[in-house]
N, C-alpha and C. Protein backbone atom coordinates (compact mmCIF):
# COMPACT_ATOMS: atom_id res chain seq x y z
N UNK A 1 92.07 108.27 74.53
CA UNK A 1 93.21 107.58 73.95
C UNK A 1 93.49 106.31 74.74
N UNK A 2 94.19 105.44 74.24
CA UNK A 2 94.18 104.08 74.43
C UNK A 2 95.69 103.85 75.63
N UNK A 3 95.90 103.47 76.75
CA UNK A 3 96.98 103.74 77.26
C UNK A 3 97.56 102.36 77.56
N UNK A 4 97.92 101.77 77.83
CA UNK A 4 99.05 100.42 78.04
C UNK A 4 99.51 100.37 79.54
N UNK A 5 98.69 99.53 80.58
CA UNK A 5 99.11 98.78 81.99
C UNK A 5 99.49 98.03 82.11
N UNK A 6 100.85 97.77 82.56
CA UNK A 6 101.45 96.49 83.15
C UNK A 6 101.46 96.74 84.31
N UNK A 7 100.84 95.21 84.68
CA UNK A 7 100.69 94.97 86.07
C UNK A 7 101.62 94.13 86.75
N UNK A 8 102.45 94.59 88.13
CA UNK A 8 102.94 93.84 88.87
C UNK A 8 102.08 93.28 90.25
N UNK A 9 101.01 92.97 90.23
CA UNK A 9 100.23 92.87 91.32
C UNK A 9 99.62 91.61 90.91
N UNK A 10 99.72 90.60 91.29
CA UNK A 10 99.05 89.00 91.14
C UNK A 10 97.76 89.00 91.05
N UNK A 11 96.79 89.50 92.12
CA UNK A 11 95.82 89.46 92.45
C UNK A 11 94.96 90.14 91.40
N UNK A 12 95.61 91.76 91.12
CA UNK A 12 94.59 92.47 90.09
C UNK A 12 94.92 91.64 88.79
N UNK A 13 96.05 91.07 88.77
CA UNK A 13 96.19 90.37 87.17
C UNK A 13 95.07 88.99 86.91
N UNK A 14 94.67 88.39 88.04
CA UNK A 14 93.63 87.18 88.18
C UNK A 14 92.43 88.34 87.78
N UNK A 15 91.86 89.06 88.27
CA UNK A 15 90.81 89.87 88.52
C UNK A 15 90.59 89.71 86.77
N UNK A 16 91.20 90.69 86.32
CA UNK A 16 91.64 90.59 84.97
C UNK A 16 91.70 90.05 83.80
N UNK A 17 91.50 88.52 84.53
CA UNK A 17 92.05 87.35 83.32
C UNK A 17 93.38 87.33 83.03
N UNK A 18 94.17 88.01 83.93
CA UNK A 18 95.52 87.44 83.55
C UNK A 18 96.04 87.55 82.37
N UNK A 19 96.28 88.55 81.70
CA UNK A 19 96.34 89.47 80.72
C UNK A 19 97.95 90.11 80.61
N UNK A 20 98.54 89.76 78.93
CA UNK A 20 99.39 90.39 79.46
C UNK A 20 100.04 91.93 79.66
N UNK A 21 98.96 92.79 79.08
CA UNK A 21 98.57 93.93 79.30
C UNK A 21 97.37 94.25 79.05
N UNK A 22 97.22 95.09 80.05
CA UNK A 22 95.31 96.12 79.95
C UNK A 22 95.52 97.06 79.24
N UNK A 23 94.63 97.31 78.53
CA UNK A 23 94.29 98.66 77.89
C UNK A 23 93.61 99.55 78.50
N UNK A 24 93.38 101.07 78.83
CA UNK A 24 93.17 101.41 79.48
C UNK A 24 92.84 103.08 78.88
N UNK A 25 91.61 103.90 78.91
CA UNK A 25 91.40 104.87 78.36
C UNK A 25 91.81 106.28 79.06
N UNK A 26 91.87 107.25 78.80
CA UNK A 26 92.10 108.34 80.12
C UNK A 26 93.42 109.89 78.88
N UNK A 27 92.76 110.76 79.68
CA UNK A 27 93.77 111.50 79.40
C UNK A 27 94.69 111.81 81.03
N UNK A 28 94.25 111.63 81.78
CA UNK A 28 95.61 111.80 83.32
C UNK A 28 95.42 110.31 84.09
N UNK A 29 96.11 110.08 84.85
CA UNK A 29 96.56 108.60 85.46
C UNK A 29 95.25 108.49 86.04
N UNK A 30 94.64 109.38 86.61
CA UNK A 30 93.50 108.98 87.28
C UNK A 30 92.36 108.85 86.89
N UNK A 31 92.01 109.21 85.50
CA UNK A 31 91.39 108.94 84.31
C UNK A 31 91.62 107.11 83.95
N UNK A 32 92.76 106.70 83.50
CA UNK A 32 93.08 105.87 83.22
C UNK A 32 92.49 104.50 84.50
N UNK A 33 92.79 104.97 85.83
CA UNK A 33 92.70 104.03 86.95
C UNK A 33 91.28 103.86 87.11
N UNK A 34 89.99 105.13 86.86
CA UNK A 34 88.92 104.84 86.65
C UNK A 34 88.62 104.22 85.21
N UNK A 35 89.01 104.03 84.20
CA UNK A 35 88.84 103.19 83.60
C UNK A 35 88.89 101.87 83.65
N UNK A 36 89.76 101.75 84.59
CA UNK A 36 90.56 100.07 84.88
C UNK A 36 89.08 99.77 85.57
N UNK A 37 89.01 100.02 86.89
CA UNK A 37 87.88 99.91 87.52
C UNK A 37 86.53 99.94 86.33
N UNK A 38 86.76 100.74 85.55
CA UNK A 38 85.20 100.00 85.01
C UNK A 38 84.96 99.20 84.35
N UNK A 39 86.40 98.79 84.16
CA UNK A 39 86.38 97.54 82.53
C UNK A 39 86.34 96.44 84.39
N UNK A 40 87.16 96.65 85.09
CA UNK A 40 86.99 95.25 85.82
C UNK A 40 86.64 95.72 87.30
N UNK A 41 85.44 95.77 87.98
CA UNK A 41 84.78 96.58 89.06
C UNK A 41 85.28 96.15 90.47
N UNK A 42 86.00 94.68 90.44
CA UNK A 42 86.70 93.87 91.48
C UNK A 42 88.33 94.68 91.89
N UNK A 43 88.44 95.30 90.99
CA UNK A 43 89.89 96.16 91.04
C UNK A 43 89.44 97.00 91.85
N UNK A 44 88.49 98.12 92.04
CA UNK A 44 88.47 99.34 92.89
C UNK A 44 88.76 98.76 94.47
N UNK A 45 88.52 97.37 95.14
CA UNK A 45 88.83 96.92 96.06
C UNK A 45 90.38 96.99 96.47
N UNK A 46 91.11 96.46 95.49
CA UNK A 46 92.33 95.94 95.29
C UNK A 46 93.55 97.48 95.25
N UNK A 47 93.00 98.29 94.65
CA UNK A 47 93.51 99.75 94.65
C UNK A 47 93.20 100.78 95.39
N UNK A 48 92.00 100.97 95.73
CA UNK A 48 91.66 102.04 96.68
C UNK A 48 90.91 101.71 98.11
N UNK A 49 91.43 102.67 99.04
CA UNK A 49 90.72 103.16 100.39
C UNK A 49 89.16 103.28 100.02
N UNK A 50 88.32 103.34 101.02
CA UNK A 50 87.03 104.05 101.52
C UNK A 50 86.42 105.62 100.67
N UNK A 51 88.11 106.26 100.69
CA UNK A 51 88.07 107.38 100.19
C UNK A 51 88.30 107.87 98.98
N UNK A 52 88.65 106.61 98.35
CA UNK A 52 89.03 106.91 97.04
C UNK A 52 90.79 107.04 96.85
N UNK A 53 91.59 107.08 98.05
CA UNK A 53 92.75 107.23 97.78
C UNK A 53 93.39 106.13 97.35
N UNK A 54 94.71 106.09 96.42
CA UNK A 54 95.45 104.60 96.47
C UNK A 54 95.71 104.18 97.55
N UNK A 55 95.50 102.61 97.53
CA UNK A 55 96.08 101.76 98.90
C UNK A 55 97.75 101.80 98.95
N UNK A 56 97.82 102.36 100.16
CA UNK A 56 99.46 102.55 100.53
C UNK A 56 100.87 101.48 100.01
N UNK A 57 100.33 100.30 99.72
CA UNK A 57 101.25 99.76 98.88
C UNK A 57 101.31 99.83 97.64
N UNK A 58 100.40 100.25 97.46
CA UNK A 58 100.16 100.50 95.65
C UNK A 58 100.55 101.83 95.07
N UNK A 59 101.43 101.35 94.49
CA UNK A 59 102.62 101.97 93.17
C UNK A 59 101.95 102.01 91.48
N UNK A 60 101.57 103.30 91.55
CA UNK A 60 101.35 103.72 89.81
C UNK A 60 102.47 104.60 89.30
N UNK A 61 103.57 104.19 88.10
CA UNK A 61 104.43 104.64 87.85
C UNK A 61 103.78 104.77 86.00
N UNK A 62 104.22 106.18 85.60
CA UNK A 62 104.14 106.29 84.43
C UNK A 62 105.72 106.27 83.57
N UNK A 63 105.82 105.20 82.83
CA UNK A 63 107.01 105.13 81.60
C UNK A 63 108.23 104.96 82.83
N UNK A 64 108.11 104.09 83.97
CA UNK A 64 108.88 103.95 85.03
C UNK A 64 109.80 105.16 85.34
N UNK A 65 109.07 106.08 85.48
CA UNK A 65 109.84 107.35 85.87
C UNK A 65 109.78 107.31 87.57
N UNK A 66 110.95 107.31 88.04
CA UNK A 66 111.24 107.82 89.41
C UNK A 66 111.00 106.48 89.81
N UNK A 67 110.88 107.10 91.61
CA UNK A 67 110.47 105.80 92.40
C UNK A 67 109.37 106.71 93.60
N UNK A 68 108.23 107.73 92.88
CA UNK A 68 107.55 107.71 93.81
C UNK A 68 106.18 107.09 92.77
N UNK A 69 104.68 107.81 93.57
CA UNK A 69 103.63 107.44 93.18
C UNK A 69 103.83 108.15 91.93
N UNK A 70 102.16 108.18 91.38
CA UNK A 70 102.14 108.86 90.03
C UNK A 70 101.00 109.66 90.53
N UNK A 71 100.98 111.08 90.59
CA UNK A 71 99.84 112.24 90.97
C UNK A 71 98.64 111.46 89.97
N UNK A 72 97.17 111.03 90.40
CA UNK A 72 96.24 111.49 89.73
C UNK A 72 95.78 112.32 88.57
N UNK A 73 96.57 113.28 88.86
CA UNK A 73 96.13 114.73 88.01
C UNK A 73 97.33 114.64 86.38
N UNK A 74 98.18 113.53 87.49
CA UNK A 74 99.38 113.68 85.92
C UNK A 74 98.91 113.43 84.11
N UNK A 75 99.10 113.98 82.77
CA UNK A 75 98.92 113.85 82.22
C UNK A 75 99.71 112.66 81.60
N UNK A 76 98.97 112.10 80.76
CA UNK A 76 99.45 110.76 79.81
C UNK A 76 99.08 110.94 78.51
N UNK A 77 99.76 110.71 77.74
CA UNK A 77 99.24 110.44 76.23
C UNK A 77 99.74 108.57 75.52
N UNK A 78 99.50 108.42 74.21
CA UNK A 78 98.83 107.36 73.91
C UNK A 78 100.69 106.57 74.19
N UNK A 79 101.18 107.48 74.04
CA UNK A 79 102.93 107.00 73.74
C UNK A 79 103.13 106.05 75.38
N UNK A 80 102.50 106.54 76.51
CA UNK A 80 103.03 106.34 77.62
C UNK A 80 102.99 104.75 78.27
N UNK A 81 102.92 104.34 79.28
CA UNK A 81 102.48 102.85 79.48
C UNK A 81 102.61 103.59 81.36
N UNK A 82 101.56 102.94 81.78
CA UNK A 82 101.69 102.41 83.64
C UNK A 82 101.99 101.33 83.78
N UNK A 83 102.58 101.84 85.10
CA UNK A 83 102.64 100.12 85.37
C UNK A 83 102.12 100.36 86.94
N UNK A 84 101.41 99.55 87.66
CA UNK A 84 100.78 99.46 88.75
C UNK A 84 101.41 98.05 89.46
N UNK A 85 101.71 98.37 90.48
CA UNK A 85 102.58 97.47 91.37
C UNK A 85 102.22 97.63 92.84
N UNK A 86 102.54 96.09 93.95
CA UNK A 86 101.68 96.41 94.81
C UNK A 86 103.23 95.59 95.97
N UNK A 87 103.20 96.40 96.73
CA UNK A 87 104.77 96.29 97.26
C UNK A 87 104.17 94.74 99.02
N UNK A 88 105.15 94.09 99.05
CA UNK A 88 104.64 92.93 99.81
C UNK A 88 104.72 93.71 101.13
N UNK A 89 103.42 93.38 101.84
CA UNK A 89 103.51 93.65 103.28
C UNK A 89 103.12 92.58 104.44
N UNK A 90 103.31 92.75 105.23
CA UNK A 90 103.34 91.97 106.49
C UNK A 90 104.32 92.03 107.58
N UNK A 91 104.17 90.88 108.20
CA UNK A 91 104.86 90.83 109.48
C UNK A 91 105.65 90.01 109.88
């Protein structure tokens, strides 16, 4: 099923073409995030560790529920939208 990303992250939105939403396939968030990565292969940098985990500033929220991450494992259907956001760090 077809899922709907809005991106708050500059960098993955260049990656992208600057788009004003991705489409994105998957039945759970982490379905969906490997999709992102395969439509655009410069993203797996931009989102994940070594290990495959999200990078610690990076925020996947489904249908802006709450204010934590979004589990991997969570289910989505076609109704839902992410949004992926990447919180400013430094010093």
């Amino acid at each position: 099923m077809s899922i709907r990303v809005r991106t708050f992250y500059p960098e993955l939105r260049r990656v992208a073409g600057n788009p004003e939403e991705i489409r994105v396939t998957g039945a759970t968030v982490g379905e969906c995030l490997a999709d992102l990565v395969r439509q655009y292969p410069e993203a797996e940098r931009l989102l994940f560790d070594r290990r495959g985990r999200l990078l610690k500033p990076v925020y996947v929220f489904v249908n802006r529920e709450g204010m934590h991450k979004a589990e991997f494992s969570q289910p989505v259907t076609s109704s839902d939208e992410l949004i992926l956001a990447v919180l400013a760090t430094g010093g």
